[in-house]
N, C-alpha and C. Protein backbone atom coordinates (compact mmCIF):
# COMPACT_ATOMS: atom_id res chain seq x y z
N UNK A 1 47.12 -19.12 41.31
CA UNK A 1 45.77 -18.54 41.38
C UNK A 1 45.61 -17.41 40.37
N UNK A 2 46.47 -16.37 40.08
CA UNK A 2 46.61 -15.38 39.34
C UNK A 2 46.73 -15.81 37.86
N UNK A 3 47.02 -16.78 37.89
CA UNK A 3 47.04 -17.36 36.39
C UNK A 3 45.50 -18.33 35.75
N UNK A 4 45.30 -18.55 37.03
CA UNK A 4 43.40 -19.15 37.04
C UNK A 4 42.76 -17.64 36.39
N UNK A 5 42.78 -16.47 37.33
CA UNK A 5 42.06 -15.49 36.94
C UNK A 5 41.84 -15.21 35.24
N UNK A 6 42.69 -15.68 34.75
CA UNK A 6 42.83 -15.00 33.48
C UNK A 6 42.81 -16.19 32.27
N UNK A 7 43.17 -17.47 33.01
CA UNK A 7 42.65 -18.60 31.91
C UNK A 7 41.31 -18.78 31.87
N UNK A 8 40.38 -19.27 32.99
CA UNK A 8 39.22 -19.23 33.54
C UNK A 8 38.41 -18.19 32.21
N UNK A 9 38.28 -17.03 32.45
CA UNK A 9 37.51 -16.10 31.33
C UNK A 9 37.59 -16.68 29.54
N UNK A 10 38.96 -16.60 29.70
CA UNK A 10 39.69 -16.63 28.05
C UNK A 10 38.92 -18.07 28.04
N UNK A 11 39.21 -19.10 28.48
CA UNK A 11 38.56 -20.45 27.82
C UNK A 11 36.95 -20.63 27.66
N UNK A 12 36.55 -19.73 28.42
CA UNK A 12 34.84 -19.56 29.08
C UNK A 12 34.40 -18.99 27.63
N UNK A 13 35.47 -17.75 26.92
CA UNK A 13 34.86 -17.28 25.61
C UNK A 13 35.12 -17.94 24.44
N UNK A 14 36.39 -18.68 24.83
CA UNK A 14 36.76 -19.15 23.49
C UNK A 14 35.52 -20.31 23.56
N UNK A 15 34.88 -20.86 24.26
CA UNK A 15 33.94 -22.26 24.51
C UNK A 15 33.01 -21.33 23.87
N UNK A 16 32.23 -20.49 25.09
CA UNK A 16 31.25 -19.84 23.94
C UNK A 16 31.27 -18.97 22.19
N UNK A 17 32.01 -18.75 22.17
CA UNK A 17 32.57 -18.24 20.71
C UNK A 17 32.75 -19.08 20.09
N UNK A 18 33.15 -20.24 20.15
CA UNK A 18 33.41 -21.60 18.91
C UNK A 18 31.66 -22.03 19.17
N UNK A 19 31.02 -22.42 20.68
CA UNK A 19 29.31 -23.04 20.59
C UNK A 19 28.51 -22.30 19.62
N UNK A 20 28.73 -20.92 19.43
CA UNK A 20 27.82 -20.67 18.80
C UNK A 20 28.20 -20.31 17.13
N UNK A 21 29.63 -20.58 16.74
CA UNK A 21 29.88 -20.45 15.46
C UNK A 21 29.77 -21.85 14.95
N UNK A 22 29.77 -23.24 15.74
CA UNK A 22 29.40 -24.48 15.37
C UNK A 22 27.56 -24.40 15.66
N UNK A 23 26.73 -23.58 16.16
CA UNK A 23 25.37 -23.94 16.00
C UNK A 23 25.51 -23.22 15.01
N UNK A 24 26.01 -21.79 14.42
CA UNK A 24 25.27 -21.42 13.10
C UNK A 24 26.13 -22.13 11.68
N UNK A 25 27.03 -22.71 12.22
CA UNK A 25 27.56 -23.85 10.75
C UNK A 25 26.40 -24.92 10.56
N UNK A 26 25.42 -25.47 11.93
CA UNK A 26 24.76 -26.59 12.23
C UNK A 26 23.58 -26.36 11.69
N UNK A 27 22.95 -24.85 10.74
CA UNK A 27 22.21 -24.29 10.36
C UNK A 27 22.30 -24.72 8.81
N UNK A 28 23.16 -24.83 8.77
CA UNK A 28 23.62 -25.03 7.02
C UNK A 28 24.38 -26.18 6.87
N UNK A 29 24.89 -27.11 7.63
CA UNK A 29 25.80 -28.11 7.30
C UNK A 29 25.10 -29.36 8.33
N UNK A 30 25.60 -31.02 8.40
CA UNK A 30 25.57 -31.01 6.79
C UNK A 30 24.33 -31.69 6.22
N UNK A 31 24.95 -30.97 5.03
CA UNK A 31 23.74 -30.98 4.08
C UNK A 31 22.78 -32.33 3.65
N UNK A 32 23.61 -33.44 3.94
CA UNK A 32 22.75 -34.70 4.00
C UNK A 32 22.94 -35.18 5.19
N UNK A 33 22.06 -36.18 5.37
CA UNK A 33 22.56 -36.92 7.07
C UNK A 33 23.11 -37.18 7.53
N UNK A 34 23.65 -37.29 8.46
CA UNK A 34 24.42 -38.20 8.86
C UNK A 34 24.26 -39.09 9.87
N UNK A 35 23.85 -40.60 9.97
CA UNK A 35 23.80 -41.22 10.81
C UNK A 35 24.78 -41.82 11.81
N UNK A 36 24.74 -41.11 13.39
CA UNK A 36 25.19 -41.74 14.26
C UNK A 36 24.28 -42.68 15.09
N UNK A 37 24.86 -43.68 16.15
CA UNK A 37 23.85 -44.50 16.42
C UNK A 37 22.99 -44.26 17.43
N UNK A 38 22.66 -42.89 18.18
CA UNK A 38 21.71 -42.74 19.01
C UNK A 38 21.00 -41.21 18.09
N UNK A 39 21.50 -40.84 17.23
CA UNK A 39 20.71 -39.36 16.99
C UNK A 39 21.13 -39.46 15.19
N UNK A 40 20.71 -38.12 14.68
CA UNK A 40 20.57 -37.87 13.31
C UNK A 40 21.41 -36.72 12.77
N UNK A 41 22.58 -36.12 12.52
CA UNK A 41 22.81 -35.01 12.16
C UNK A 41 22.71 -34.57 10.65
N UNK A 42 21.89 -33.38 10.95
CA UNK A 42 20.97 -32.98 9.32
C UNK A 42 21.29 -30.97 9.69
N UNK A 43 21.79 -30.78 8.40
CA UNK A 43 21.55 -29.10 8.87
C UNK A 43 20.14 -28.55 9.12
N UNK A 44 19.87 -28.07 9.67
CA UNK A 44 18.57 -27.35 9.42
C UNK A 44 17.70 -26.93 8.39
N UNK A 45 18.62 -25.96 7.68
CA UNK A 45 18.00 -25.56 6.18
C UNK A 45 17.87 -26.56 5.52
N UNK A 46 19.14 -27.76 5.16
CA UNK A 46 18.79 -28.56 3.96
C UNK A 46 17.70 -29.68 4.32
N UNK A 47 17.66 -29.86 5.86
CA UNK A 47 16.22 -30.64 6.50
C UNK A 47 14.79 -30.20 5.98
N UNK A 48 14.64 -28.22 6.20
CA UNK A 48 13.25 -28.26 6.86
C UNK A 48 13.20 -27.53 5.19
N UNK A 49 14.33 -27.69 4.35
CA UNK A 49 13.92 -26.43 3.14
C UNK A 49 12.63 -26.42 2.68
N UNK A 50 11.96 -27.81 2.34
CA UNK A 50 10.76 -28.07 1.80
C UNK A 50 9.66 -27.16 2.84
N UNK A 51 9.74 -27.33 4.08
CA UNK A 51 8.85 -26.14 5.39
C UNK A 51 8.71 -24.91 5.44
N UNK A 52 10.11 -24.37 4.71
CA UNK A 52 10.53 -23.21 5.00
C UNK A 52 10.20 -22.68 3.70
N UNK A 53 10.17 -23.30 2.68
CA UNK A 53 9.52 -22.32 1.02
C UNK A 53 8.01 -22.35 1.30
N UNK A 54 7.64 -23.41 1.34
CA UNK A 54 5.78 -23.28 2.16
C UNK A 54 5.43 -22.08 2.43
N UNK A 55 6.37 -21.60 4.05
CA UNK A 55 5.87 -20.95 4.93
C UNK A 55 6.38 -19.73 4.23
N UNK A 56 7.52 -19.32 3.49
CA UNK A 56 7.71 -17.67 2.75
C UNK A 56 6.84 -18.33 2.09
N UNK A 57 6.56 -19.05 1.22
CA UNK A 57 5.18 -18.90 0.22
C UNK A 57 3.78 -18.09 1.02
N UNK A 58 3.76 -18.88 1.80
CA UNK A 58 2.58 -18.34 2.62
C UNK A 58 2.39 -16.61 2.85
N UNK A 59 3.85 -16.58 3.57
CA UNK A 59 3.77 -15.13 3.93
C UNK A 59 3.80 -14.04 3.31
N UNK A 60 4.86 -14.40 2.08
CA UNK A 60 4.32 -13.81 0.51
C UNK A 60 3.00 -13.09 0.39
N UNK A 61 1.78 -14.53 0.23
CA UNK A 61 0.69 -14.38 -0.57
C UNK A 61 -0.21 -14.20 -0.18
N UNK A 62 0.32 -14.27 1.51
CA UNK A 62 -0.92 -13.70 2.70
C UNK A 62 -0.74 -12.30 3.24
N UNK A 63 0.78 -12.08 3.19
CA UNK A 63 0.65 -10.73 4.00
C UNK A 63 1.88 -9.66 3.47
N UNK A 64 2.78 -9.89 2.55
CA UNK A 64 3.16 -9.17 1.31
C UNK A 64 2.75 -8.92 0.18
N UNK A 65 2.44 -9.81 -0.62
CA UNK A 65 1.62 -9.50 -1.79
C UNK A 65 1.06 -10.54 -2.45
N UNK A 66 -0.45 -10.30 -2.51
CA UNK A 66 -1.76 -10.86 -3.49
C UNK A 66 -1.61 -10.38 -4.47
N UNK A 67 -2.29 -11.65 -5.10
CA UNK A 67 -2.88 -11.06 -6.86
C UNK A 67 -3.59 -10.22 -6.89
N UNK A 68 -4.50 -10.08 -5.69
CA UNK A 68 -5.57 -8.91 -5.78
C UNK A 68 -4.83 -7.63 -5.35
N UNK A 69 -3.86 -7.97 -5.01
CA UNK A 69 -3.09 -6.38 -4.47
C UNK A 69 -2.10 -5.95 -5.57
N UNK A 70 -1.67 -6.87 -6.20
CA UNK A 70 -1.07 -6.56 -7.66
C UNK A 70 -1.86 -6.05 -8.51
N UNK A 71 -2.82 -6.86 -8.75
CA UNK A 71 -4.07 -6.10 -9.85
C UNK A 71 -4.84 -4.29 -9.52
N UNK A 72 -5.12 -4.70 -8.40
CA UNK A 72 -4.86 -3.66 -7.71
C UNK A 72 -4.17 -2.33 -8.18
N UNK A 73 -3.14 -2.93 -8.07
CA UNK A 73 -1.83 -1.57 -8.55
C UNK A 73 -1.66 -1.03 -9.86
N UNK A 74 -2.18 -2.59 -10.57
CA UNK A 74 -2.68 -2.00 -11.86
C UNK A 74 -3.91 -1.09 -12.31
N UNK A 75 -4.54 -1.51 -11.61
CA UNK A 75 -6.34 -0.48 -11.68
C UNK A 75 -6.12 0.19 -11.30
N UNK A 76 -5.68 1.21 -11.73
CA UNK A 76 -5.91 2.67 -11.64
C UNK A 76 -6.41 3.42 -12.48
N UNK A 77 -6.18 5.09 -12.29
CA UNK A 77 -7.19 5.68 -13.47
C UNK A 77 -6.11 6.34 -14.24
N UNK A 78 -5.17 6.38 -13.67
CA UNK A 78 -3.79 6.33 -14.96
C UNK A 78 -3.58 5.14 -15.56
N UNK A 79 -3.61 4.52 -15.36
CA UNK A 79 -3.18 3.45 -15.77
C UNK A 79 -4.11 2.64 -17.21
N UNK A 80 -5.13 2.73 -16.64
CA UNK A 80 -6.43 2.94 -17.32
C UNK A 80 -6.49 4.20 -18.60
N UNK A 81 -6.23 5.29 -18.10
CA UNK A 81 -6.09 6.36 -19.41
C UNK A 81 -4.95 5.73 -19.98
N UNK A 82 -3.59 5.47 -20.07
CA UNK A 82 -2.62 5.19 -20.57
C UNK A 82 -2.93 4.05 -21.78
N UNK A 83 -4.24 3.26 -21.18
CA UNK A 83 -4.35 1.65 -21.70
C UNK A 83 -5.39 2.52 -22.98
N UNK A 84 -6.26 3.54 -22.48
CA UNK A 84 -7.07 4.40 -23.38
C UNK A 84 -6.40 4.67 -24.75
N UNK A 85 -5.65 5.46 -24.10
CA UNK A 85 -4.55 6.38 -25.24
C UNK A 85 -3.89 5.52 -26.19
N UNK A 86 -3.28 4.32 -25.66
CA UNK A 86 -2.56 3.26 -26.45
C UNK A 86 -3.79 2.45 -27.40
N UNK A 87 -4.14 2.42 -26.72
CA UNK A 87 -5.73 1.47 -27.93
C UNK A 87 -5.99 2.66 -28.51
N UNK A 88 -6.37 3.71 -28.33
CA UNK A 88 -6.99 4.68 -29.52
C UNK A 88 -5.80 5.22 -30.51
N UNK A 89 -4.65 4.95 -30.23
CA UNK A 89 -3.66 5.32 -31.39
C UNK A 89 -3.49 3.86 -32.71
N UNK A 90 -3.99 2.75 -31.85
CA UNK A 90 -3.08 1.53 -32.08
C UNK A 90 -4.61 1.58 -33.33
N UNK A 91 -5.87 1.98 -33.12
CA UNK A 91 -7.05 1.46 -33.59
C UNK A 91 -6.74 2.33 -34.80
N UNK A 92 -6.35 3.92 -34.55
CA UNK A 92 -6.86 4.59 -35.26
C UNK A 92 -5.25 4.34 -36.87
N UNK A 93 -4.77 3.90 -36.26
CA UNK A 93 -3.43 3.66 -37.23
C UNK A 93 -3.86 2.65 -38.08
N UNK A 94 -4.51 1.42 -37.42
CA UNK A 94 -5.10 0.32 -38.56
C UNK A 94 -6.31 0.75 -39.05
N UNK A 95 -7.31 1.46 -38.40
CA UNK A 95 -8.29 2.41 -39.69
C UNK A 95 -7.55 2.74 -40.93
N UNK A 96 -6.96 3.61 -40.80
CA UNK A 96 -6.09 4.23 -41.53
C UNK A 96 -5.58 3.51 -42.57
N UNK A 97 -5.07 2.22 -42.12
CA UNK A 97 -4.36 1.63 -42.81
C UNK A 97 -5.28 0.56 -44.13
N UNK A 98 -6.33 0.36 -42.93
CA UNK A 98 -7.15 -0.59 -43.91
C UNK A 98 -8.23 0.03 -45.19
N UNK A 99 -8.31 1.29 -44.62
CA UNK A 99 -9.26 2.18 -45.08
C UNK A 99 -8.80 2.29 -47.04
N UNK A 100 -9.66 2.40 -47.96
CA UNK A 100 -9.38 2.39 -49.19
C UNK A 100 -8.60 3.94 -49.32
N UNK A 101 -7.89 3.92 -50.41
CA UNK A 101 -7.03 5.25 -50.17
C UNK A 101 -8.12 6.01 -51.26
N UNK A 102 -9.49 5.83 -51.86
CA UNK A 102 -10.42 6.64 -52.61
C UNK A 102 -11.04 7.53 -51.56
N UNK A 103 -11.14 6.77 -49.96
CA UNK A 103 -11.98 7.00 -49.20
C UNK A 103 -11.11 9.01 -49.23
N UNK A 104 -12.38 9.87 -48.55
CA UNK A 104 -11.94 11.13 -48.63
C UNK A 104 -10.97 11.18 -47.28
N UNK A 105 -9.68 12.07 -47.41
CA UNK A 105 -8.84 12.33 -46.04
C UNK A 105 -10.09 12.68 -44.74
N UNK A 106 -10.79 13.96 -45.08
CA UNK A 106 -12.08 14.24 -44.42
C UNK A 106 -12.60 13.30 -44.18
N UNK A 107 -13.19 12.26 -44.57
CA UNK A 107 -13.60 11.30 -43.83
C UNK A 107 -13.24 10.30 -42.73
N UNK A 108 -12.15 9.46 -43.60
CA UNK A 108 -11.22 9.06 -42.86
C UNK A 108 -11.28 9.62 -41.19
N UNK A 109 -10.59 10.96 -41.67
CA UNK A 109 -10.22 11.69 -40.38
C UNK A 109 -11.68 11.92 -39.46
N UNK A 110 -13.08 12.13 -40.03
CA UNK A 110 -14.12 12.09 -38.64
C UNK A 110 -14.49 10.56 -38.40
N UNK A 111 -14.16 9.73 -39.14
CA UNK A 111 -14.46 7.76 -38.60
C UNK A 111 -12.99 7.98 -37.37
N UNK A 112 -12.03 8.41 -37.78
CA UNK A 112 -11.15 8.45 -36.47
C UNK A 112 -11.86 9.16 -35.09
N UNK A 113 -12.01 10.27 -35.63
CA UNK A 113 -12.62 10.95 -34.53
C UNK A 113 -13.42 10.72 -33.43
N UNK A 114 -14.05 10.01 -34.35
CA UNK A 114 -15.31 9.55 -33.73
C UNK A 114 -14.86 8.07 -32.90
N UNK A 115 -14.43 7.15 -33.70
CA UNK A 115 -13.99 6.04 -33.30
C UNK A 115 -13.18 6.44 -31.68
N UNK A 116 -12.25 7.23 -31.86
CA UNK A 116 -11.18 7.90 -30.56
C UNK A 116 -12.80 8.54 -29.40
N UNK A 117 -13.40 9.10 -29.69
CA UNK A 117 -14.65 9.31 -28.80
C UNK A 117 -15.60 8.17 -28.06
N UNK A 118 -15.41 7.58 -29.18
CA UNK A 118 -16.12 6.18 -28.83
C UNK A 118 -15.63 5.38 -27.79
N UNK A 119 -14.15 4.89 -27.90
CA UNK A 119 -13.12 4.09 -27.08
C UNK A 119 -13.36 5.24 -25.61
N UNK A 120 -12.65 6.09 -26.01
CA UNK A 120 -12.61 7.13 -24.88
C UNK A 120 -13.93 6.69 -23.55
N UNK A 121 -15.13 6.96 -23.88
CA UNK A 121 -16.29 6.76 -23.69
C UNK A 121 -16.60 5.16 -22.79
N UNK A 122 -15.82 4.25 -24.15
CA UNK A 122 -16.62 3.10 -23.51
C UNK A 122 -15.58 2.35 -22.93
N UNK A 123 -13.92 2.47 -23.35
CA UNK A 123 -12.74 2.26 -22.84
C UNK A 123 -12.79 2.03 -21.30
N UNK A 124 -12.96 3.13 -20.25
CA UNK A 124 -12.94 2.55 -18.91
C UNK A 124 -13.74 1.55 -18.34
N UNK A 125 -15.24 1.08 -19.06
CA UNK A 125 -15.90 0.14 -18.64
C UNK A 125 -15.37 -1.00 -19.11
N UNK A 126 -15.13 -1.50 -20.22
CA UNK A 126 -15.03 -2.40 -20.96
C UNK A 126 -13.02 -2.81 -20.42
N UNK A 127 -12.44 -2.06 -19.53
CA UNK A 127 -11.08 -1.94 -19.38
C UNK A 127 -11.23 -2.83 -17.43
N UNK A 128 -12.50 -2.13 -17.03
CA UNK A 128 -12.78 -2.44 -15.61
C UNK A 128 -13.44 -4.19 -16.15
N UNK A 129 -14.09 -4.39 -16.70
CA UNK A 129 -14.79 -5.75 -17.17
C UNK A 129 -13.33 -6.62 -17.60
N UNK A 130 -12.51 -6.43 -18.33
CA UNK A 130 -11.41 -7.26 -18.49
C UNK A 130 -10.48 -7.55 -16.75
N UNK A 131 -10.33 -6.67 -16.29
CA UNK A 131 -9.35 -6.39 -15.15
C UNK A 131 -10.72 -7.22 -14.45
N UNK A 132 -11.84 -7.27 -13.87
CA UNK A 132 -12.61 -8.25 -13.22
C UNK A 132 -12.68 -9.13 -13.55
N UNK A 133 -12.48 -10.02 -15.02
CA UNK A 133 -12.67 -10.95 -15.40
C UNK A 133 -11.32 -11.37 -15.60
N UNK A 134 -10.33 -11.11 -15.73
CA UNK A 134 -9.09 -11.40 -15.92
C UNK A 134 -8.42 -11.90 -13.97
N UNK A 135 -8.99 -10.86 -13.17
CA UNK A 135 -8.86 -11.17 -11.65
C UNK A 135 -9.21 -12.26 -11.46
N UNK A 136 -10.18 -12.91 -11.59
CA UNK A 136 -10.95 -14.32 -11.16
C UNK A 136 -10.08 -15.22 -11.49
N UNK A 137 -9.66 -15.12 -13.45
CA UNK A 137 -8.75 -15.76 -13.85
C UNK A 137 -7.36 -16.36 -13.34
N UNK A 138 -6.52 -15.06 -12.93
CA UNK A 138 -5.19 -15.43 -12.29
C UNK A 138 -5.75 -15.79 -10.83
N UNK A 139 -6.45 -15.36 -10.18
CA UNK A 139 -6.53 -15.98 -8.71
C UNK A 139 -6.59 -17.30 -8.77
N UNK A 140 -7.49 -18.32 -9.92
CA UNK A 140 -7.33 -19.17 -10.06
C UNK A 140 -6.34 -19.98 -10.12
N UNK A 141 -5.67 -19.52 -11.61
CA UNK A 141 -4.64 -19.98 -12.86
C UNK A 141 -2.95 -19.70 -11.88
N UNK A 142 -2.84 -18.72 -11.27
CA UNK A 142 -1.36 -18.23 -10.62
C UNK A 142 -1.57 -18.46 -9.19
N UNK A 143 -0.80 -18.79 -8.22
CA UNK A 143 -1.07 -19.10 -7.54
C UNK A 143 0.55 -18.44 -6.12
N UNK A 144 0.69 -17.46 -5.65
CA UNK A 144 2.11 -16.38 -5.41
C UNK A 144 2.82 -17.42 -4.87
N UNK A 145 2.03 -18.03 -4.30
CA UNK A 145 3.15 -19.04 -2.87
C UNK A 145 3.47 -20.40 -3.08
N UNK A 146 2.41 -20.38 -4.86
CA UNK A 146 3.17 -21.54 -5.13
C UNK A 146 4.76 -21.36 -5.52
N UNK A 147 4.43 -20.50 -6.37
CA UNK A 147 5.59 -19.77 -7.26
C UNK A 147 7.03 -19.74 -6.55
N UNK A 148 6.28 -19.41 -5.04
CA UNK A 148 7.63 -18.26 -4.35
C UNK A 148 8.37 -19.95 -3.91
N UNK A 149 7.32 -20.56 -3.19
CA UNK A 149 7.87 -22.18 -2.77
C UNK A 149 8.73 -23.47 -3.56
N UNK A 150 7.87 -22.80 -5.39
CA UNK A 150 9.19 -23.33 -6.01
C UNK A 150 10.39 -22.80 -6.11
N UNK A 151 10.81 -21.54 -6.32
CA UNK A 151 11.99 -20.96 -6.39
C UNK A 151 12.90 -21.35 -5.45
N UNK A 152 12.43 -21.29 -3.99
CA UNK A 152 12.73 -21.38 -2.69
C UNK A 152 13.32 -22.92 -2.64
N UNK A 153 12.42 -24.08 -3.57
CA UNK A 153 12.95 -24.93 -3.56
C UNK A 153 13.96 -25.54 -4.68
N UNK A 154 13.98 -25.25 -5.14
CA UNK A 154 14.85 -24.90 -6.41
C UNK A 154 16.39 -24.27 -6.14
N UNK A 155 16.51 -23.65 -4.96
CA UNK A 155 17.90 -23.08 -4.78
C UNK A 155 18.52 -24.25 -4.61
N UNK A 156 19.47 -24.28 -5.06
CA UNK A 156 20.65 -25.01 -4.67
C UNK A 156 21.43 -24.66 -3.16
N UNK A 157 21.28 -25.75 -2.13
CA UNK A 157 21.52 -25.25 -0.84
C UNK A 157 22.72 -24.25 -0.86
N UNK A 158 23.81 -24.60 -1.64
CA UNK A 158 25.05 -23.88 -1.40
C UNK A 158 24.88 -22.19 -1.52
N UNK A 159 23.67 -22.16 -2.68
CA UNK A 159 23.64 -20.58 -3.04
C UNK A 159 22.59 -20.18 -1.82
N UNK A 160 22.17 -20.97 -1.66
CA UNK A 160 20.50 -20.58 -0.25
C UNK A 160 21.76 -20.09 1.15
N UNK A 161 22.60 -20.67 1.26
CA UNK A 161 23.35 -20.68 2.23
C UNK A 161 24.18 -19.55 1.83
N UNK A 162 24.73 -18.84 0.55
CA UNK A 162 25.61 -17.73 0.30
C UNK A 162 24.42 -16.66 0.48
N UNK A 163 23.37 -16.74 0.36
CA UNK A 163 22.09 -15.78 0.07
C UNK A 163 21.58 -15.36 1.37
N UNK A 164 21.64 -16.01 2.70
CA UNK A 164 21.43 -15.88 3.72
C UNK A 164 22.65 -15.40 4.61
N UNK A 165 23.77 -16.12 4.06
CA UNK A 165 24.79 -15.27 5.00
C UNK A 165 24.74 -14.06 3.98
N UNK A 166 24.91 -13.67 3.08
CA UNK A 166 25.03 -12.66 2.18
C UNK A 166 24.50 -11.18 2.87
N UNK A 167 22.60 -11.94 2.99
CA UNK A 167 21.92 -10.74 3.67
C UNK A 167 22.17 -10.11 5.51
N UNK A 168 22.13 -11.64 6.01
CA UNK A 168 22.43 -11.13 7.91
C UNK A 168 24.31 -11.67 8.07
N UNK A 169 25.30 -11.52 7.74
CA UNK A 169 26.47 -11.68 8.10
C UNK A 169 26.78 -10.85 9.35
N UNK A 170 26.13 -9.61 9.40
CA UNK A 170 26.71 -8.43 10.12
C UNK A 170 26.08 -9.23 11.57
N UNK A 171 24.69 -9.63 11.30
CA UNK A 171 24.51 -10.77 12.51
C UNK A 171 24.52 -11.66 13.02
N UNK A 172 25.06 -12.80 12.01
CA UNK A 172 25.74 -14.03 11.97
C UNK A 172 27.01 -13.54 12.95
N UNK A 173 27.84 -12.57 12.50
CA UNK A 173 29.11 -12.07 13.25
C UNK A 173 28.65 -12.06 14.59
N UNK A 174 27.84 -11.02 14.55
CA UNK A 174 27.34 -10.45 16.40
C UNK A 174 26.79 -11.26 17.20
N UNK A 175 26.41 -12.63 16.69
CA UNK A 175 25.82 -13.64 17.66
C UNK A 175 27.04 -14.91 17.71
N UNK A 176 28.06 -14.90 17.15
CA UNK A 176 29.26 -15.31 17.36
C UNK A 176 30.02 -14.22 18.59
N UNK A 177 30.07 -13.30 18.06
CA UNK A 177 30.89 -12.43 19.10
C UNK A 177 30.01 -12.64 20.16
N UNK A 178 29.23 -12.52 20.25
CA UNK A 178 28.52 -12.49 21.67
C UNK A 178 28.32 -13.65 22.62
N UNK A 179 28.91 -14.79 21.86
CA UNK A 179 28.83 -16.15 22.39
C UNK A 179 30.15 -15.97 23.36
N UNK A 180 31.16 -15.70 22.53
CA UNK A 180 32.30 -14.69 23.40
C UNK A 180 32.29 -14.29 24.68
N UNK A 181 31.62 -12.89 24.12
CA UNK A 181 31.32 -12.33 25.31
C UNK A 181 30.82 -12.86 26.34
N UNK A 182 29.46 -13.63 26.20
CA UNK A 182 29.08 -14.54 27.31
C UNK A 182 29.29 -15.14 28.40
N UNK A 183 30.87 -16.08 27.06
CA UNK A 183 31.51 -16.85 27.69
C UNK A 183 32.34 -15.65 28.28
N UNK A 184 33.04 -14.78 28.48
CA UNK A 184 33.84 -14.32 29.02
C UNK A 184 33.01 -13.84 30.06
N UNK A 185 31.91 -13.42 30.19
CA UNK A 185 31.02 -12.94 31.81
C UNK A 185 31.08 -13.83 32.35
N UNK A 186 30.61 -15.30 31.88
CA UNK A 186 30.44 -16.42 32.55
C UNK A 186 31.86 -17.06 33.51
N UNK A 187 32.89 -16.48 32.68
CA UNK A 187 34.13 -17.29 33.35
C UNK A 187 34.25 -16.20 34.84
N UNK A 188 33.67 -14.77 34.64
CA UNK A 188 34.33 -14.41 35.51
C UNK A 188 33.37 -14.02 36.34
N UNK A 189 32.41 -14.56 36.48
CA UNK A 189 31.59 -15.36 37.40
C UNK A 189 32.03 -16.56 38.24
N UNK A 190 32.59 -17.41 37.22
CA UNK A 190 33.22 -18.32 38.35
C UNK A 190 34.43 -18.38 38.41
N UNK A 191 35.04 -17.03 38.14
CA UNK A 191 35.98 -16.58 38.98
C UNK A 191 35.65 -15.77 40.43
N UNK A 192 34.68 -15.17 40.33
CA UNK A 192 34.23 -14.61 41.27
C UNK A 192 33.86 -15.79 42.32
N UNK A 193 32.67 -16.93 42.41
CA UNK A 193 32.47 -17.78 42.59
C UNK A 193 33.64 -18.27 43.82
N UNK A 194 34.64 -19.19 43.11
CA UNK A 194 35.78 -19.61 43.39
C UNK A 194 36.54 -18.91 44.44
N UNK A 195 36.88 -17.21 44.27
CA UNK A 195 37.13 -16.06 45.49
C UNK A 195 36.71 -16.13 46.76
N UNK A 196 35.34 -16.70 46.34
CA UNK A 196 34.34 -16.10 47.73
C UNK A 196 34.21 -17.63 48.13
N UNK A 197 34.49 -18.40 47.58
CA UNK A 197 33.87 -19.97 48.23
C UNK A 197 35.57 -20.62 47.58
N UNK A 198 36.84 -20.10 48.40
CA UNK A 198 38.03 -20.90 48.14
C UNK A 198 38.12 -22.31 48.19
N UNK A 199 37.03 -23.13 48.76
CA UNK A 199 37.46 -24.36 49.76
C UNK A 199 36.69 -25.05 48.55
């Protein structure tokens, strides 16, 4: 009986500790079918991968990040002065350049001036008109969840499978150990069980 007490638990965890390190192998392996004659064994991932880039596509482009929330990040009013500053150096360098060298320095230098006033001036409208018209464009033309759904499908299961244990291992572990544990409450339950109901 004393030797029940203590096999009873130990086999109860080792059962649950191997069930649940064979369901999370059954997550990733195997990777093509396998036909037995009443059922199908298919891992999960390499089954539903085509479901599962969809649905991060989805969640991506619905509730992490839009084009309009990217563009977004771009429209700003720094961002915008920065785009200012860079066009009025970039303009005023090819003035310069194209300009006849008879033309007077004095001159030259107020067609810059002026030109740099000008951009300045009409730069944020004509900067907001591209960024609206360019928006319509990629919402069209790009599409996030297509993008994210090819990548997604594109992994090679073996690396999809190093990439996922990679990130949750620490909980891959703890839901193994805990299958363990389980099993070890469970045995000594019906050890308890067994005590109280000998017959």
């Amino acid at each position: 009986m004393s030797i029940k007490l203590i096999i009873i638990p130990l086999i109860s965890a080792l059962i649950g500790y191997f069930t649940n390190v064979v369901a999370i192998k059954l997550l990733f392996w195997p990777q093509q079918p396998i036909n037995f004659r009443i059922f199908q064994l298919h891992g999960l991932l390499p089954k539903r991968q085509a479901n599962i880039a969809s649905s991060i596509g989805e969640l991506v482009e619905n509730q992490l990040l839009s084009m309009d929330e990217l563009i977004d990040k771009i429209d700003t009013p720094e961002i915008n002065n920065k785009i200012t500053i860079k066009l009025s150096k970039i303009l005023k360098d090819r003035l310069y350049t194209l300009l006849p060298s008879i033309i007077p320095a004095r001159v030259t230098q107020v067609i810059g001036e002026n030109l740099d006033k000008i951009l300045r001036q009409e730069a944020p409208q004509l900067i907001k008109q591209v960024i609206s018209s360019g928006r319509d464009h990629l919402n069209r033309e790009i599409q996030i969840k297509k993008i994210v759904e090819d990548k997604v499908n594109a992994y090679d299961l073996n690396e999809l499978e190093a990439m996922i244990r990679g990130i949750s291992s620490t909980e891959l572990t703890f839901i193994e150990i805990s299958g363990g544990v389980l099993g070890f409450i469970i045995g000594l339950i019906q050890i308890g069980i067994i005590m109280l109901f000998p017959n």
